[in-house]
C-alpha atoms as a PDB file:
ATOM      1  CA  UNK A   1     108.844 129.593  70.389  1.00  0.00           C
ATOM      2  CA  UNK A   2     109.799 126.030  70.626  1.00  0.00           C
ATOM      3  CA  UNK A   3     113.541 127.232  71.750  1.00  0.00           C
ATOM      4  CA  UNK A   4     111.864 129.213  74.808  1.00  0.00           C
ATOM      5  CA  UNK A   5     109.830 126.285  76.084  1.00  0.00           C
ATOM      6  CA  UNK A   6     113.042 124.167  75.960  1.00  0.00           C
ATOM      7  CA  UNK A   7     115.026 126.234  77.477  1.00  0.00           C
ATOM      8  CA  UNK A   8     112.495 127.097  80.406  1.00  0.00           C
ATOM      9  CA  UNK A   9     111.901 122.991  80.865  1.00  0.00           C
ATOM     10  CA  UNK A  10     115.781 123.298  81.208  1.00  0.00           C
ATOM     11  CA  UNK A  11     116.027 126.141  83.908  1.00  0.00           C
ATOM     12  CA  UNK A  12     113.089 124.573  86.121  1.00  0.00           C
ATOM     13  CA  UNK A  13     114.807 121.202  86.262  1.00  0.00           C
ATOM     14  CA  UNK A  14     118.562 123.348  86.915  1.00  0.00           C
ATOM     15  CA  UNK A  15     116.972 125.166  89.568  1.00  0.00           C
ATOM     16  CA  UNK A  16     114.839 122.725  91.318  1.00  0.00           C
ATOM     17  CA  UNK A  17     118.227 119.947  91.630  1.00  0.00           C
ATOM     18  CA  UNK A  18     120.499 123.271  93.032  1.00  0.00           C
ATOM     19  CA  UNK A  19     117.325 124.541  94.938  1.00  0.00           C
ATOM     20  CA  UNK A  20     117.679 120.895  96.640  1.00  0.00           C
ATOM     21  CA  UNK A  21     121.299 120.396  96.849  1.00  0.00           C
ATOM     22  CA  UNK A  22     121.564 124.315  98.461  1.00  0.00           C
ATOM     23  CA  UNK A  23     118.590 123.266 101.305  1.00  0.00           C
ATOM     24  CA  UNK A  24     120.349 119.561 101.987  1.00  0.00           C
ATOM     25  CA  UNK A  25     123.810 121.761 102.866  1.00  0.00           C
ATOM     26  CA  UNK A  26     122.215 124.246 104.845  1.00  0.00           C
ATOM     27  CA  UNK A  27     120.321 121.809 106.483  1.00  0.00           C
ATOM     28  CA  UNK A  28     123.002 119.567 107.508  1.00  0.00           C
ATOM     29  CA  UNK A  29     125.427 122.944 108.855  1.00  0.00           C
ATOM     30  CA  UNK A  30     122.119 123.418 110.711  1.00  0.00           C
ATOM     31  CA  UNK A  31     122.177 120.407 112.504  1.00  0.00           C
ATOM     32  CA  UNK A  32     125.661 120.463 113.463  1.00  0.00           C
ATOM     33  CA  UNK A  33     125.284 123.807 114.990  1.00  0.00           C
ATOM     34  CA  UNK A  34     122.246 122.850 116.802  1.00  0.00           C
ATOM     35  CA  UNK A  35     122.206 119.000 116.878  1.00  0.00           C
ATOM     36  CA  UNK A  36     118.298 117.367 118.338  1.00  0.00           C
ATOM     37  CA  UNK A  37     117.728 116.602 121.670  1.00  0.00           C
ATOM     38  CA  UNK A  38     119.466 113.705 123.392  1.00  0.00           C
ATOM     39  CA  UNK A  39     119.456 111.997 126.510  1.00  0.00           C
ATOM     40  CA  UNK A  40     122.342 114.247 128.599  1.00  0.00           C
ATOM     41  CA  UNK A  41     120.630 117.525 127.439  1.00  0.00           C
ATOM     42  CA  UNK A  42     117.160 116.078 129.079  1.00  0.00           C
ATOM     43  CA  UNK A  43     119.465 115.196 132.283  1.00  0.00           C
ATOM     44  CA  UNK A  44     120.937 118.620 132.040  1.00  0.00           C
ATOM     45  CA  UNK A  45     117.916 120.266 131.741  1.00  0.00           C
ATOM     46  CA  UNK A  46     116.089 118.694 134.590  1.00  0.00           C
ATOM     47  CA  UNK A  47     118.802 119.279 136.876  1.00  0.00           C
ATOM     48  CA  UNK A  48     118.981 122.479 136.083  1.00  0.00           C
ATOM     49  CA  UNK A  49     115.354 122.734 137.005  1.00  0.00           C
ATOM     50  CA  UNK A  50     116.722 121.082 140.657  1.00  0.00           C
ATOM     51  CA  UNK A  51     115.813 118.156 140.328  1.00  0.00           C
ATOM     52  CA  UNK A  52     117.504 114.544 139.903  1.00  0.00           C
ATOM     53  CA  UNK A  53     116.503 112.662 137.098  1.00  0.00           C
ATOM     54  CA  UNK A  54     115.974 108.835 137.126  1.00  0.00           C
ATOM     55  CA  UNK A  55     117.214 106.795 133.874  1.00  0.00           C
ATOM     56  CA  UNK A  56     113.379 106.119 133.307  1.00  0.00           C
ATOM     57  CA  UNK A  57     112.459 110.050 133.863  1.00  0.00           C
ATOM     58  CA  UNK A  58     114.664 110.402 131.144  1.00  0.00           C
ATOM     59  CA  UNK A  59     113.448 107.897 129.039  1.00  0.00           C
ATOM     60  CA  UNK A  60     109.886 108.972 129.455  1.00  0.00           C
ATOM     61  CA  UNK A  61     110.572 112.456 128.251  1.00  0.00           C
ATOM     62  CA  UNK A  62     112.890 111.121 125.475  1.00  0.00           C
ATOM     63  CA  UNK A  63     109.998 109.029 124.406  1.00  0.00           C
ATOM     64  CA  UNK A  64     107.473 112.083 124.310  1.00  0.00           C
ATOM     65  CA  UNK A  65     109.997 114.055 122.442  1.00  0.00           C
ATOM     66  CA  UNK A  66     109.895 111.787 119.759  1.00  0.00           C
ATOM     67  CA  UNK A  67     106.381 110.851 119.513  1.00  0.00           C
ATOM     68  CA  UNK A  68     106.065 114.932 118.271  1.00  0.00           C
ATOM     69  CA  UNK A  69     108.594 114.798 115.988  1.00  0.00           C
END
């Protein structure tokens, strides 16, 4: 009885420090693939959109895009 206890405090504690070690390296692959928003992809974007973009146009939306992080 006391064996089982033990050994399920064991396995919790296992799988919660590989459940966080597995979601830290997929999150990091994640953000390589698809790194956040910076300035040149706001420029990008609002040319795209036809459209020049002042240095303070970009700013603004950079600002607002990390207000709702």
């Amino acid at each position: 009885m006391v064996e089982t206890i033990i050994w399920s405090i064991i396995s919790l504690i296992v799988g919660i420090v590989l459940g966080f070690l597995i979601a830290r390296i997929v999150t990091k692959k994640t953000l390589e693939k698809n790194p956040p928003i910076n300035e040149k992809m706001i420029e990008a974007m609002m040319s795209s959109m036809g459209r020049k973009p002042s240095q303070k146009q970009v700013k603004q939306v950079m600002a607002q895009m990390n207000r709702f992080k």
